[in-house]
PDB file of N, CA and C in Angstrom:
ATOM      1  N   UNK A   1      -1.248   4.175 -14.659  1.00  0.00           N
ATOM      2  CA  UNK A   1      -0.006   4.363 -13.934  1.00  0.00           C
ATOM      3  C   UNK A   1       1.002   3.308 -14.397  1.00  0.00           C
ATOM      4  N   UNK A   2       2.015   3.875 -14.438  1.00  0.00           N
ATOM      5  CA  UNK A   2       3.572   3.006 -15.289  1.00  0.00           C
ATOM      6  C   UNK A   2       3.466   1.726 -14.233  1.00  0.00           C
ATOM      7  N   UNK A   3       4.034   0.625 -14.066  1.00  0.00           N
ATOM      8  CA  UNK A   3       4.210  -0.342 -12.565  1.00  0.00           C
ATOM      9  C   UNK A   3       5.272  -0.309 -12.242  1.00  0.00           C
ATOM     10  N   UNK A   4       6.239   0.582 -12.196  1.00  0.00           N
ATOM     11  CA  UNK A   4       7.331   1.168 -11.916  1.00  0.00           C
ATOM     12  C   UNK A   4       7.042   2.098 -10.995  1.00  0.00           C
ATOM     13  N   UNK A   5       6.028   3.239 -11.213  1.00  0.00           N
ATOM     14  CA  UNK A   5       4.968   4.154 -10.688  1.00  0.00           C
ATOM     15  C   UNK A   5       4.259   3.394  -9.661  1.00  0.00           C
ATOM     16  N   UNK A   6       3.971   2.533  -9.964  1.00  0.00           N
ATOM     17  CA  UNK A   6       2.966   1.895  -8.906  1.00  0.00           C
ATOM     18  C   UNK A   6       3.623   0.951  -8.111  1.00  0.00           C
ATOM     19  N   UNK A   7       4.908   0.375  -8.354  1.00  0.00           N
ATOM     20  CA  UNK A   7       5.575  -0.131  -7.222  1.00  0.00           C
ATOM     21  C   UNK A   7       5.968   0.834  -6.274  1.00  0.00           C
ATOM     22  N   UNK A   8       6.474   2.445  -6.860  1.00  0.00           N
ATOM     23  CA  UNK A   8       7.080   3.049  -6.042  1.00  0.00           C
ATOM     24  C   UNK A   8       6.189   3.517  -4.825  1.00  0.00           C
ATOM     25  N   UNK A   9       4.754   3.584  -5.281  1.00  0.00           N
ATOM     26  CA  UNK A   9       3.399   3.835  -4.324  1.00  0.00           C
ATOM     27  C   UNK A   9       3.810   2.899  -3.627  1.00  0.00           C
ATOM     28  N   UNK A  10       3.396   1.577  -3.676  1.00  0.00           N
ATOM     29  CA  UNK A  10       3.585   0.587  -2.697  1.00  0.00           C
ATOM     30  C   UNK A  10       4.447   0.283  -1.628  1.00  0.00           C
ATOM     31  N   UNK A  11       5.493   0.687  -2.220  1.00  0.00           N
ATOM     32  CA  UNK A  11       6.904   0.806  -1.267  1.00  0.00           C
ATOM     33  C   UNK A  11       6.680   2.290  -0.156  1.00  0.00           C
ATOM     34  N   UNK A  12       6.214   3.505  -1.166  1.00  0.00           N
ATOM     35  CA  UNK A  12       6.288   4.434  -0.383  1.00  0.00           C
ATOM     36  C   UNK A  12       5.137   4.317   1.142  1.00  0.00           C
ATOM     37  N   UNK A  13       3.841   3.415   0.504  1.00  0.00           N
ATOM     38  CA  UNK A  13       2.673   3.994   1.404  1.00  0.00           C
ATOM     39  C   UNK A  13       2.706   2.903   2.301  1.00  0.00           C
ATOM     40  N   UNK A  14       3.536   2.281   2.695  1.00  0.00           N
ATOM     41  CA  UNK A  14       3.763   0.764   3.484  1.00  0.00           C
ATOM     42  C   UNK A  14       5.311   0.720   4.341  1.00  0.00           C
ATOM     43  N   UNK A  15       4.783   0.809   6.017  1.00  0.00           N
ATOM     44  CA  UNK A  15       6.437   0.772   6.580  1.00  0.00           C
ATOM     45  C   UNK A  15       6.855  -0.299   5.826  1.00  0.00           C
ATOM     46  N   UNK A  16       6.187  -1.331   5.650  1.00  0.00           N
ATOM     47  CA  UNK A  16       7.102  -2.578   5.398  1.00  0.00           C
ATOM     48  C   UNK A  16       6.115  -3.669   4.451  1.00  0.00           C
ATOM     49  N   UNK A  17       6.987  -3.620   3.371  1.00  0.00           N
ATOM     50  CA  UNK A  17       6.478  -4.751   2.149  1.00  0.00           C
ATOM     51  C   UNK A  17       7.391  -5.593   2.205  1.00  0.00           C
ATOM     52  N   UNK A  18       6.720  -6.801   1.539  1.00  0.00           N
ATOM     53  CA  UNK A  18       7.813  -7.743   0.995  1.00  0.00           C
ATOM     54  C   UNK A  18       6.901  -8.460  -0.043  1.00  0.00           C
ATOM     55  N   UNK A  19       7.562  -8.506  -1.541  1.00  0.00           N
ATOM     56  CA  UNK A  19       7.375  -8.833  -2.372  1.00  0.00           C
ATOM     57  C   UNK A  19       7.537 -10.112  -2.490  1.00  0.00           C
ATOM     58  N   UNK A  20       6.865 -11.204  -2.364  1.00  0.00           N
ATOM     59  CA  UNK A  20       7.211 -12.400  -2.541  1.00  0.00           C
ATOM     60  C   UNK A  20       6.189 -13.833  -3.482  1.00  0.00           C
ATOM     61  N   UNK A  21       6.651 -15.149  -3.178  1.00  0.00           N
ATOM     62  CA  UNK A  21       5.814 -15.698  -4.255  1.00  0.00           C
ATOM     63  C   UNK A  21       5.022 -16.034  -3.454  1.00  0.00           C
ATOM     64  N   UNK A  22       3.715 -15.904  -3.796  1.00  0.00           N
ATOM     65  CA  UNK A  22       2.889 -16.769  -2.498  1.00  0.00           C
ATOM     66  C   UNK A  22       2.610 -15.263  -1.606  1.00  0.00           C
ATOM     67  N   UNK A  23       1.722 -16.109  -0.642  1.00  0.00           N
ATOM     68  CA  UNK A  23       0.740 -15.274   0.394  1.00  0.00           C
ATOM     69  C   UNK A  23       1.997 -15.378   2.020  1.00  0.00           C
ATOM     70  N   UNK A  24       2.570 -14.096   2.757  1.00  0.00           N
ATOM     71  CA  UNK A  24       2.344 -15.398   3.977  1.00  0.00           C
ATOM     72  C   UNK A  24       1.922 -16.322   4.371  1.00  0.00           C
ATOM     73  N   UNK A  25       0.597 -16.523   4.440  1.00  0.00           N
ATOM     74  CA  UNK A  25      -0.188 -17.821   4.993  1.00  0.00           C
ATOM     75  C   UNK A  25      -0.328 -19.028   3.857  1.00  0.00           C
ATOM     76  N   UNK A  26       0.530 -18.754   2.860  1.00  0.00           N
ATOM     77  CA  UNK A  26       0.781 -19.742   2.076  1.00  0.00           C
ATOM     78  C   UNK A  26       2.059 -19.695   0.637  1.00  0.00           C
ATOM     79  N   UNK A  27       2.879 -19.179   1.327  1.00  0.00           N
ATOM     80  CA  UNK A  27       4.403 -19.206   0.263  1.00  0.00           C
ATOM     81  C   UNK A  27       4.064 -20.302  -0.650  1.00  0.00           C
ATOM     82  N   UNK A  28       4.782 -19.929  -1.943  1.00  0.00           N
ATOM     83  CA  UNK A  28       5.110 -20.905  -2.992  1.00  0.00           C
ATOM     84  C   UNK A  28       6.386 -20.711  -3.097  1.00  0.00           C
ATOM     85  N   UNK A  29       7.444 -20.406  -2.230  1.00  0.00           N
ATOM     86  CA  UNK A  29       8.910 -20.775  -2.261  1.00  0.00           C
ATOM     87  C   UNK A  29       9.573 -20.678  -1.591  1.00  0.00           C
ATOM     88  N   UNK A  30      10.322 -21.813  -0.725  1.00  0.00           N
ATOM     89  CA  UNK A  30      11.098 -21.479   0.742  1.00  0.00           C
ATOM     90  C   UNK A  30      11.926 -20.254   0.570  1.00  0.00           C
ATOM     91  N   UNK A  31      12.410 -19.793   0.097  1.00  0.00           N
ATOM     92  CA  UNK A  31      13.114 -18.135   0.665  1.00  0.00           C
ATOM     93  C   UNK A  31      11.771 -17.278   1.207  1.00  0.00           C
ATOM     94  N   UNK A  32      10.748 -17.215   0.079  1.00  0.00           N
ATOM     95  CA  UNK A  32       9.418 -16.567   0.461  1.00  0.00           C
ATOM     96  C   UNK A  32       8.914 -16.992   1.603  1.00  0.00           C
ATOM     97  N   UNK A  33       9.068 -18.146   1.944  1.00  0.00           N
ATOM     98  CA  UNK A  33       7.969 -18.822   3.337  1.00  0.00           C
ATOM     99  C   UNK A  33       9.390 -18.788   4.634  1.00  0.00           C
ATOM    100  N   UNK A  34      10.782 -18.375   4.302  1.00  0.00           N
ATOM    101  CA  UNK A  34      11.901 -17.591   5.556  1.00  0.00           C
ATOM    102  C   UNK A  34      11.707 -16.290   5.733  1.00  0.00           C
ATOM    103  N   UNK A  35      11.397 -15.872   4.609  1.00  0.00           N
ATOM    104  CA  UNK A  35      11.669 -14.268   4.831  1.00  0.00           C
ATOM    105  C   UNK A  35      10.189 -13.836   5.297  1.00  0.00           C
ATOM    106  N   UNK A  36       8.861 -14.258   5.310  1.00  0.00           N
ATOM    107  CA  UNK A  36       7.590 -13.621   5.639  1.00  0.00           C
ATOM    108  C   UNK A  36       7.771 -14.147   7.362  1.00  0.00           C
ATOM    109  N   UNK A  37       8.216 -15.607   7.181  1.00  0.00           N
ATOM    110  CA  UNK A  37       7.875 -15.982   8.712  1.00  0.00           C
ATOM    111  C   UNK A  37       8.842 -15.368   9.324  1.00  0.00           C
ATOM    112  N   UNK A  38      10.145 -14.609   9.162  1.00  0.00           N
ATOM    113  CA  UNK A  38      10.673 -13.571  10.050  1.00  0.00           C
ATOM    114  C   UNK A  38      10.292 -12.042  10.041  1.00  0.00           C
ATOM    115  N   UNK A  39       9.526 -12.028   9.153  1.00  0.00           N
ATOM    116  CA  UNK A  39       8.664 -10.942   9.873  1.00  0.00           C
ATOM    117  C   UNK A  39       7.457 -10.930  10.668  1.00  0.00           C
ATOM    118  N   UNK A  40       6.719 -12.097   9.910  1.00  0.00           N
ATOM    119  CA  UNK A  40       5.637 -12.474  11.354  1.00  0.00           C
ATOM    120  C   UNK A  40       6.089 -12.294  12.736  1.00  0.00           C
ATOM    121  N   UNK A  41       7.453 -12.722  12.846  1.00  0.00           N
ATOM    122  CA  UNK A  41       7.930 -12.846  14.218  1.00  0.00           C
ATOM    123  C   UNK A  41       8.260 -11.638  15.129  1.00  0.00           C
ATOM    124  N   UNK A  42       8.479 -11.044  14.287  1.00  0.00           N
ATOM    125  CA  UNK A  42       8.671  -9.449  14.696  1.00  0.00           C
ATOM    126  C   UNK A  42       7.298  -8.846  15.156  1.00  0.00           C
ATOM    127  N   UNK A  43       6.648  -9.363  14.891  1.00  0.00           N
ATOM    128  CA  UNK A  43       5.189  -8.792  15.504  1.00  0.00           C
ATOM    129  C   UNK A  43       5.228  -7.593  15.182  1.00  0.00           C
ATOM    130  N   UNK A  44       5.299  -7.061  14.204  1.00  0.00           N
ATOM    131  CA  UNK A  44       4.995  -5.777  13.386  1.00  0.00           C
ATOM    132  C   UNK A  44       4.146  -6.167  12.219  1.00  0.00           C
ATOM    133  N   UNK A  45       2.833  -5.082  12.111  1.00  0.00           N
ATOM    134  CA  UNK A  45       2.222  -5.203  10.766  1.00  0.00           C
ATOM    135  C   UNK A  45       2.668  -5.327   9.569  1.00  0.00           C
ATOM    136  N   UNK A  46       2.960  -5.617   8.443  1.00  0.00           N
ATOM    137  CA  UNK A  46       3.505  -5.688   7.193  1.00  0.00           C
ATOM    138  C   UNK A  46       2.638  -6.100   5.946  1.00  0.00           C
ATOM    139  N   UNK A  47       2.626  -5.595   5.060  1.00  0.00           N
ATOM    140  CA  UNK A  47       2.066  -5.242   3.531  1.00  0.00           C
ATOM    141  C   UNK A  47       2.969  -6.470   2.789  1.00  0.00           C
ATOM    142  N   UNK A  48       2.267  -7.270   2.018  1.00  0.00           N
ATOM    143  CA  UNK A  48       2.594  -8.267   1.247  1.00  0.00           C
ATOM    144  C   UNK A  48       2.354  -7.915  -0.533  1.00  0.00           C
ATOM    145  N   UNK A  49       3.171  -8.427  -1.117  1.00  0.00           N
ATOM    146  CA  UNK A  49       2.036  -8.247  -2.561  1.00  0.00           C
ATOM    147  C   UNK A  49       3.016  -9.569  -2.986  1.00  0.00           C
ATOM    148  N   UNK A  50       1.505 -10.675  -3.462  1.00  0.00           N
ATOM    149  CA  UNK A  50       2.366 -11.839  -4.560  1.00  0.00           C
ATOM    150  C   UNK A  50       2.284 -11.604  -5.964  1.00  0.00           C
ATOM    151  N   UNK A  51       3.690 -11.735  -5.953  1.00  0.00           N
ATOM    152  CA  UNK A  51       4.135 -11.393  -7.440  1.00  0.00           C
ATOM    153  C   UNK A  51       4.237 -12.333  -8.320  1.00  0.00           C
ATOM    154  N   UNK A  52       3.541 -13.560  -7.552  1.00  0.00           N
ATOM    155  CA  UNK A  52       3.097 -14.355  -9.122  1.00  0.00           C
ATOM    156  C   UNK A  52       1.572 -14.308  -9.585  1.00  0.00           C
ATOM    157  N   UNK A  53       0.675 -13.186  -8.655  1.00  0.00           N
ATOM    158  CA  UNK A  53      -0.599 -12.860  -9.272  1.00  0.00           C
ATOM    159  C   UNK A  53      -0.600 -11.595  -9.849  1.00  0.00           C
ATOM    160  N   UNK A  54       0.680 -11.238 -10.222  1.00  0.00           N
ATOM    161  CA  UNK A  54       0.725  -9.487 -10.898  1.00  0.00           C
ATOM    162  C   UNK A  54       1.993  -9.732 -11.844  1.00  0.00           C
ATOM    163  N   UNK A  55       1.695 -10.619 -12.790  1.00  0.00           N
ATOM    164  CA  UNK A  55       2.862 -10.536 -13.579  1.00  0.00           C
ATOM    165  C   UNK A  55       4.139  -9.257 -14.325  1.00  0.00           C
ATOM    166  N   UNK A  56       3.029  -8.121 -14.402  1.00  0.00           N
ATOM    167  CA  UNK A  56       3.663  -7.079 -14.118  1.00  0.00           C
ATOM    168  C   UNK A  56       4.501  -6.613 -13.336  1.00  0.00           C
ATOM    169  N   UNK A  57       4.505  -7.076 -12.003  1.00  0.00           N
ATOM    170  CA  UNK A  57       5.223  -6.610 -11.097  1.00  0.00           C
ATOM    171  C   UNK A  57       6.534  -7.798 -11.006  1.00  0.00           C
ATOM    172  N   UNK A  58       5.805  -9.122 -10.962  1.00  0.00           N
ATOM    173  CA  UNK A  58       6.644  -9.893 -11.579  1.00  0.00           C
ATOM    174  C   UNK A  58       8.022  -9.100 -12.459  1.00  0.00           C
ATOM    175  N   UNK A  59       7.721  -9.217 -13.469  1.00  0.00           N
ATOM    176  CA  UNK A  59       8.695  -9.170 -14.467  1.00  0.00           C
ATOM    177  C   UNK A  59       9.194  -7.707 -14.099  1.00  0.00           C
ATOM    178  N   UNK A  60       9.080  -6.707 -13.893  1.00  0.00           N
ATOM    179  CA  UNK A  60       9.539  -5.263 -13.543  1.00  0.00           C
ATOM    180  C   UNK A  60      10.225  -4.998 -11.854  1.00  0.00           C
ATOM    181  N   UNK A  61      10.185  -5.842 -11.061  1.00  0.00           N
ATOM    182  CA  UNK A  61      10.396  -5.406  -9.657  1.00  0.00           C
ATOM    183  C   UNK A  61      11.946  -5.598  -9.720  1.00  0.00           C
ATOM    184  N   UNK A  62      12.672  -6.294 -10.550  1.00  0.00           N
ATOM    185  CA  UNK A  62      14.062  -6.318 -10.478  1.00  0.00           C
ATOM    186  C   UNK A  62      14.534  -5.377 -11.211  1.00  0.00           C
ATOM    187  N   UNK A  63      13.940  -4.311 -11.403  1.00  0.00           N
ATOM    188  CA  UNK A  63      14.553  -3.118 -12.261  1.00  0.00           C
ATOM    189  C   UNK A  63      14.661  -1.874 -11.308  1.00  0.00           C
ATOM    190  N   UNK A  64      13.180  -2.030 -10.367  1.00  0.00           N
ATOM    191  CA  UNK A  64      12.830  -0.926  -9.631  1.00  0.00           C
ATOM    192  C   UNK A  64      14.150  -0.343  -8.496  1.00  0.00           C
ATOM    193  N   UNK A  65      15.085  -1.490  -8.081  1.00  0.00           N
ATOM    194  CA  UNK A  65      16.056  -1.039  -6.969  1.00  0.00           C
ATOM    195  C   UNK A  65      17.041  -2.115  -7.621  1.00  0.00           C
ATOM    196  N   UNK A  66      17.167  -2.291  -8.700  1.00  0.00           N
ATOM    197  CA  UNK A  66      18.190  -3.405  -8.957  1.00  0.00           C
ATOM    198  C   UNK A  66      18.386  -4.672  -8.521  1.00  0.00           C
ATOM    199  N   UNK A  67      17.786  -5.343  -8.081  1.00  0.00           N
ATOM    200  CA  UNK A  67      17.446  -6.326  -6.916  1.00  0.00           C
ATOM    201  C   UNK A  67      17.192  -7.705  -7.630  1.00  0.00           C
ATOM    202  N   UNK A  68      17.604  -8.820  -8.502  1.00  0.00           N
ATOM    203  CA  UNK A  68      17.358  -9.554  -9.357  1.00  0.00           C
ATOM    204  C   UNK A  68      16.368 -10.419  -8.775  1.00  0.00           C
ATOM    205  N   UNK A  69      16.421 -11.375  -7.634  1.00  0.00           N
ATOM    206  CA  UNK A  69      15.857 -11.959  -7.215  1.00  0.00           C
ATOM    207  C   UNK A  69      14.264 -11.840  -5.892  1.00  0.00           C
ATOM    208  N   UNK A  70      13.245 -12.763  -5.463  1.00  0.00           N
ATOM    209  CA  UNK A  70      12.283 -12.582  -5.003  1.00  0.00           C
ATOM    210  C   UNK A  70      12.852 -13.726  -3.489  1.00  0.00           C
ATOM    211  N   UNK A  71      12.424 -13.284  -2.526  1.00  0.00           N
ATOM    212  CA  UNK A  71      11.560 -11.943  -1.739  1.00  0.00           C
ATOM    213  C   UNK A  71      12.591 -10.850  -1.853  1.00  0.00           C
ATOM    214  N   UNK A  72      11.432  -9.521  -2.121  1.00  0.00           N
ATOM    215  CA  UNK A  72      12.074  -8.369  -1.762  1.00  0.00           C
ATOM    216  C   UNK A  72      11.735  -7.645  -0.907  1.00  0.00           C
ATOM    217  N   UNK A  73      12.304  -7.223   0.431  1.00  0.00           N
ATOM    218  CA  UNK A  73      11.961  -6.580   1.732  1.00  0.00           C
ATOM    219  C   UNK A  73      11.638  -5.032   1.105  1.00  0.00           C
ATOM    220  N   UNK A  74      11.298  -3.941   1.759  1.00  0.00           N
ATOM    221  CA  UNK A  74      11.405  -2.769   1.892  1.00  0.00           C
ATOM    222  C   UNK A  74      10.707  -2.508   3.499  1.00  0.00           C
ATOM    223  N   UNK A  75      11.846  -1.688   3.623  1.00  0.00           N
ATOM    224  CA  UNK A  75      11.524  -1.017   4.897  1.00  0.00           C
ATOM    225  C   UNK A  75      11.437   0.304   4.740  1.00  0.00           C
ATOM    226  N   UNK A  76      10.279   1.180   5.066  1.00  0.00           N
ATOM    227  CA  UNK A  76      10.893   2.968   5.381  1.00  0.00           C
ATOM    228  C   UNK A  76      11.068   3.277   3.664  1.00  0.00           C
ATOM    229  N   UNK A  77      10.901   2.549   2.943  1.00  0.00           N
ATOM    230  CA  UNK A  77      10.688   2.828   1.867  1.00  0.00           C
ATOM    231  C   UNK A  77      12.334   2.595   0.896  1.00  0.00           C
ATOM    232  N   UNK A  78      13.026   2.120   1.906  1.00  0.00           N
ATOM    233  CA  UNK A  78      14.325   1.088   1.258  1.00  0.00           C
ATOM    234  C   UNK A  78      14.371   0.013   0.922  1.00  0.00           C
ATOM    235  N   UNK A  79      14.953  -0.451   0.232  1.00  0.00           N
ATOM    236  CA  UNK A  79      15.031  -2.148   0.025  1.00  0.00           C
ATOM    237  C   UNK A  79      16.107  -2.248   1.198  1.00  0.00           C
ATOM    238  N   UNK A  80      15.387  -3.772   1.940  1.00  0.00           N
ATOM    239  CA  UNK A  80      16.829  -4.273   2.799  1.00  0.00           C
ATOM    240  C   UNK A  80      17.150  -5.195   2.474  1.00  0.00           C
ATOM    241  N   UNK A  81      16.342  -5.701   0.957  1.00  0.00           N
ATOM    242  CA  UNK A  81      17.350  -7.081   0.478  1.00  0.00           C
ATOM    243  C   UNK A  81      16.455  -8.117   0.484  1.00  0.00           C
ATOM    244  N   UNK A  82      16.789  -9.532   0.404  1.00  0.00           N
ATOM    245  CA  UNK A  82      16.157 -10.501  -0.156  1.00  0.00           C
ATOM    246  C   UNK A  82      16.297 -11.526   1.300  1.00  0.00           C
ATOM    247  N   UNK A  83      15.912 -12.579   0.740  1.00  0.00           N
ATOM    248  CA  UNK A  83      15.621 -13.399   2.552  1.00  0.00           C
ATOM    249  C   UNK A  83      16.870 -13.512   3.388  1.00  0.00           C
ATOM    250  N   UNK A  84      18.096 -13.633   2.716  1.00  0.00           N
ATOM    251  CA  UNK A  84      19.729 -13.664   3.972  1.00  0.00           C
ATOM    252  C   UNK A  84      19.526 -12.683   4.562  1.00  0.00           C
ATOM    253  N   UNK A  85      19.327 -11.631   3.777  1.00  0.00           N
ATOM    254  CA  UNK A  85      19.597 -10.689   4.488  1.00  0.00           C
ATOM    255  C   UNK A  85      19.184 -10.131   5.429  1.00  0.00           C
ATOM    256  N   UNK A  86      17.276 -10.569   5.306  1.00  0.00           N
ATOM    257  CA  UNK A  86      16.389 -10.942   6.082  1.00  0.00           C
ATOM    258  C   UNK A  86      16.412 -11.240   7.199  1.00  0.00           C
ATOM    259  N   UNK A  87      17.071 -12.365   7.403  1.00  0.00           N
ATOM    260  CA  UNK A  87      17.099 -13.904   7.974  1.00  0.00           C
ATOM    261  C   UNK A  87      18.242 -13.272   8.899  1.00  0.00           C
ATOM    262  N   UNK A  88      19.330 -12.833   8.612  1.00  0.00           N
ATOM    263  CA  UNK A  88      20.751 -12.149   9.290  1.00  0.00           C
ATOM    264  C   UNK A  88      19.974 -11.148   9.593  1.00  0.00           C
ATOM    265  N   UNK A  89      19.515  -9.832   9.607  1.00  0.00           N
ATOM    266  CA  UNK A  89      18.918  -9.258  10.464  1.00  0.00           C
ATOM    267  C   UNK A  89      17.772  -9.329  11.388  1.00  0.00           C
ATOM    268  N   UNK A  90      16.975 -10.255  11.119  1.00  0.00           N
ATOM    269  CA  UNK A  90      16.568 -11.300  12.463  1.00  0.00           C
ATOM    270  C   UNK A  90      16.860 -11.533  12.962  1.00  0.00           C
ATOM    271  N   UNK A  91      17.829 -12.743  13.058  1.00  0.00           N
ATOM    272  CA  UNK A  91      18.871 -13.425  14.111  1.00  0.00           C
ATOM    273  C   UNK A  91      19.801 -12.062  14.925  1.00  0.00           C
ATOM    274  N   UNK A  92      19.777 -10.929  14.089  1.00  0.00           N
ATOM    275  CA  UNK A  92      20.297 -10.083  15.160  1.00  0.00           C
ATOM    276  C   UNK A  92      19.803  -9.416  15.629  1.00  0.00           C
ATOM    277  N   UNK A  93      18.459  -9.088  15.685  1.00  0.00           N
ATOM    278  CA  UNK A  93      17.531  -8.318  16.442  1.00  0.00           C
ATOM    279  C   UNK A  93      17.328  -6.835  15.745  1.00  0.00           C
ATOM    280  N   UNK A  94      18.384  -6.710  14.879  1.00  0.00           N
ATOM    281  CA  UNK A  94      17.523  -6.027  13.974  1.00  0.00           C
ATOM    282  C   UNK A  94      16.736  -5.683  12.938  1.00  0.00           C
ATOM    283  N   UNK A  95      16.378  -6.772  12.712  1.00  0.00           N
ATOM    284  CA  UNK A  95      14.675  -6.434  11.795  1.00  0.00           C
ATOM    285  C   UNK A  95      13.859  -5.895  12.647  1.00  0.00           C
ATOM    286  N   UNK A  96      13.475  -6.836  13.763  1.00  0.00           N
ATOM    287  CA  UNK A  96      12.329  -6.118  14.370  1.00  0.00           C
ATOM    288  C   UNK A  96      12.475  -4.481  14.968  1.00  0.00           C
ATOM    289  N   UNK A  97      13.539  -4.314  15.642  1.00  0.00           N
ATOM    290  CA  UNK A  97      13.776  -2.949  16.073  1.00  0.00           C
ATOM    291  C   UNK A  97      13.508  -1.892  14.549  1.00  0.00           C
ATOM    292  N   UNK A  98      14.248  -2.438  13.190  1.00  0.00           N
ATOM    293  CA  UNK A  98      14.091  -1.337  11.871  1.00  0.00           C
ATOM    294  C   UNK A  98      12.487  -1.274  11.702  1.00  0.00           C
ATOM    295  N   UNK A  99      11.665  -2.557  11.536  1.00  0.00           N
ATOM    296  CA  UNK A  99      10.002  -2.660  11.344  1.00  0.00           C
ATOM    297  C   UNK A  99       9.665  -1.986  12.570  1.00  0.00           C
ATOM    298  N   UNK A 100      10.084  -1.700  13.211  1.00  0.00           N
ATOM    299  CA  UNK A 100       8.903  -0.608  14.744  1.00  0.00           C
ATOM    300  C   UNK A 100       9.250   0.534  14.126  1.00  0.00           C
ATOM    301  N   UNK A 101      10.391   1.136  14.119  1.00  0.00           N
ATOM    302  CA  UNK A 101      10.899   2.323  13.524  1.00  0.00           C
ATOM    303  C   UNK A 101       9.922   3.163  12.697  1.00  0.00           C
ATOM    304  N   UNK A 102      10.100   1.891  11.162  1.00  0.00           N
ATOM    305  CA  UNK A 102       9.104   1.948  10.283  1.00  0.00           C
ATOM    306  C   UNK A 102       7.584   2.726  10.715  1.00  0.00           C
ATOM    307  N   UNK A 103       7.237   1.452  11.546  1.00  0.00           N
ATOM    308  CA  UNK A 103       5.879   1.570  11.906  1.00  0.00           C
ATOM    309  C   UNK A 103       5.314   2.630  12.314  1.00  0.00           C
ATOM    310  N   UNK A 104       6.342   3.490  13.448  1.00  0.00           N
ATOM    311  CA  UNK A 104       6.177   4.406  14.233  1.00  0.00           C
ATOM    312  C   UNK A 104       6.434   5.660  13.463  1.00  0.00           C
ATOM    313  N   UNK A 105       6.928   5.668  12.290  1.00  0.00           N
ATOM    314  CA  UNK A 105       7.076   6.957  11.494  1.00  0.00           C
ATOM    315  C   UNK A 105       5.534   6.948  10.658  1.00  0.00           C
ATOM    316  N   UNK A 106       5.150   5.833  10.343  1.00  0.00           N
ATOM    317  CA  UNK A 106       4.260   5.671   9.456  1.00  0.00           C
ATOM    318  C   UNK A 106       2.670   5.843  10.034  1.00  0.00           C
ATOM    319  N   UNK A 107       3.022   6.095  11.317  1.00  0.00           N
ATOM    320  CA  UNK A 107       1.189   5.981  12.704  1.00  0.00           C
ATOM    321  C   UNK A 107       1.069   8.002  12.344  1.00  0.00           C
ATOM    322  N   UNK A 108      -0.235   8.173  12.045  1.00  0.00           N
ATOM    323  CA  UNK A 108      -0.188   9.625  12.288  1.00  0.00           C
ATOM    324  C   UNK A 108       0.027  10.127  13.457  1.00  0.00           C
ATOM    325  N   UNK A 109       0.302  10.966  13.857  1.00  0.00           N
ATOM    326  CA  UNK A 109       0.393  11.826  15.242  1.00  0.00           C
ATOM    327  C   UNK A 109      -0.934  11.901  15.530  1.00  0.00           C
ATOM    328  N   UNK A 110      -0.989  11.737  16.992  1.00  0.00           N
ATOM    329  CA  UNK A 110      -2.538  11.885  17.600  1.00  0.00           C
ATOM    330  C   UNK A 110      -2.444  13.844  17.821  1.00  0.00           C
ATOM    331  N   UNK A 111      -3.815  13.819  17.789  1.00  0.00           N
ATOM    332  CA  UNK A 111      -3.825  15.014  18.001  1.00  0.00           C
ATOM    333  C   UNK A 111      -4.437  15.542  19.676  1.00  0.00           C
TER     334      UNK A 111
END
């Protein structure tokens, strides 16, 4: 699979990724260790991938949505941008309300 192909899996099969350096539970770069800990806060599940153990994805993820720089959010299978933007929709209460959204499209229907 292309990693163009396989980012777009990732993005698609996940309310909410964020591409960043480092683990949550251990960033290797303050934008990465703002933008994970405002989603922790949201208390919504979220999908991580570090992109300094996939150099592939590394070097290709700024092509996939145009997006030059790391962390990269996706929500719902959009990019919402990098940690400001993050960080500004936190402080306004909407990250967490867009990550439930997410979440709740992404739960199968009970039967």
């Amino acid at each position: 699979m292309d990693v163009l192909e396989r980012i777009g899996e990732q993005v698609k099969s996940h309310a909410v990724v964020i591409y960043m350096k480092g683990t949550p539970q251990f960033p290797q770069c303050g934008f990465s260790m703002r933008a994970s800990a405002a989603l922790k806060e949201c208390e919504v599940p979220f999908a991580y991938v570090n992109v300094l153990q996939d150099p592939e994805i590394f070097e290709n993820l700024p092509r996939f949505a145009d997006w030059p720089t790391f962390p990269q959010i996706y929500i719902d299978g959009e990019l919402v941008g990098g940690c400001d933007i993050t960080l500004e929709l936190h402080a306004s209460g909407d990250l967490k309300s867009m990550m439930e959204r997410a979440a709740a499209k992404a739960e199968p229907e009970a039967d």
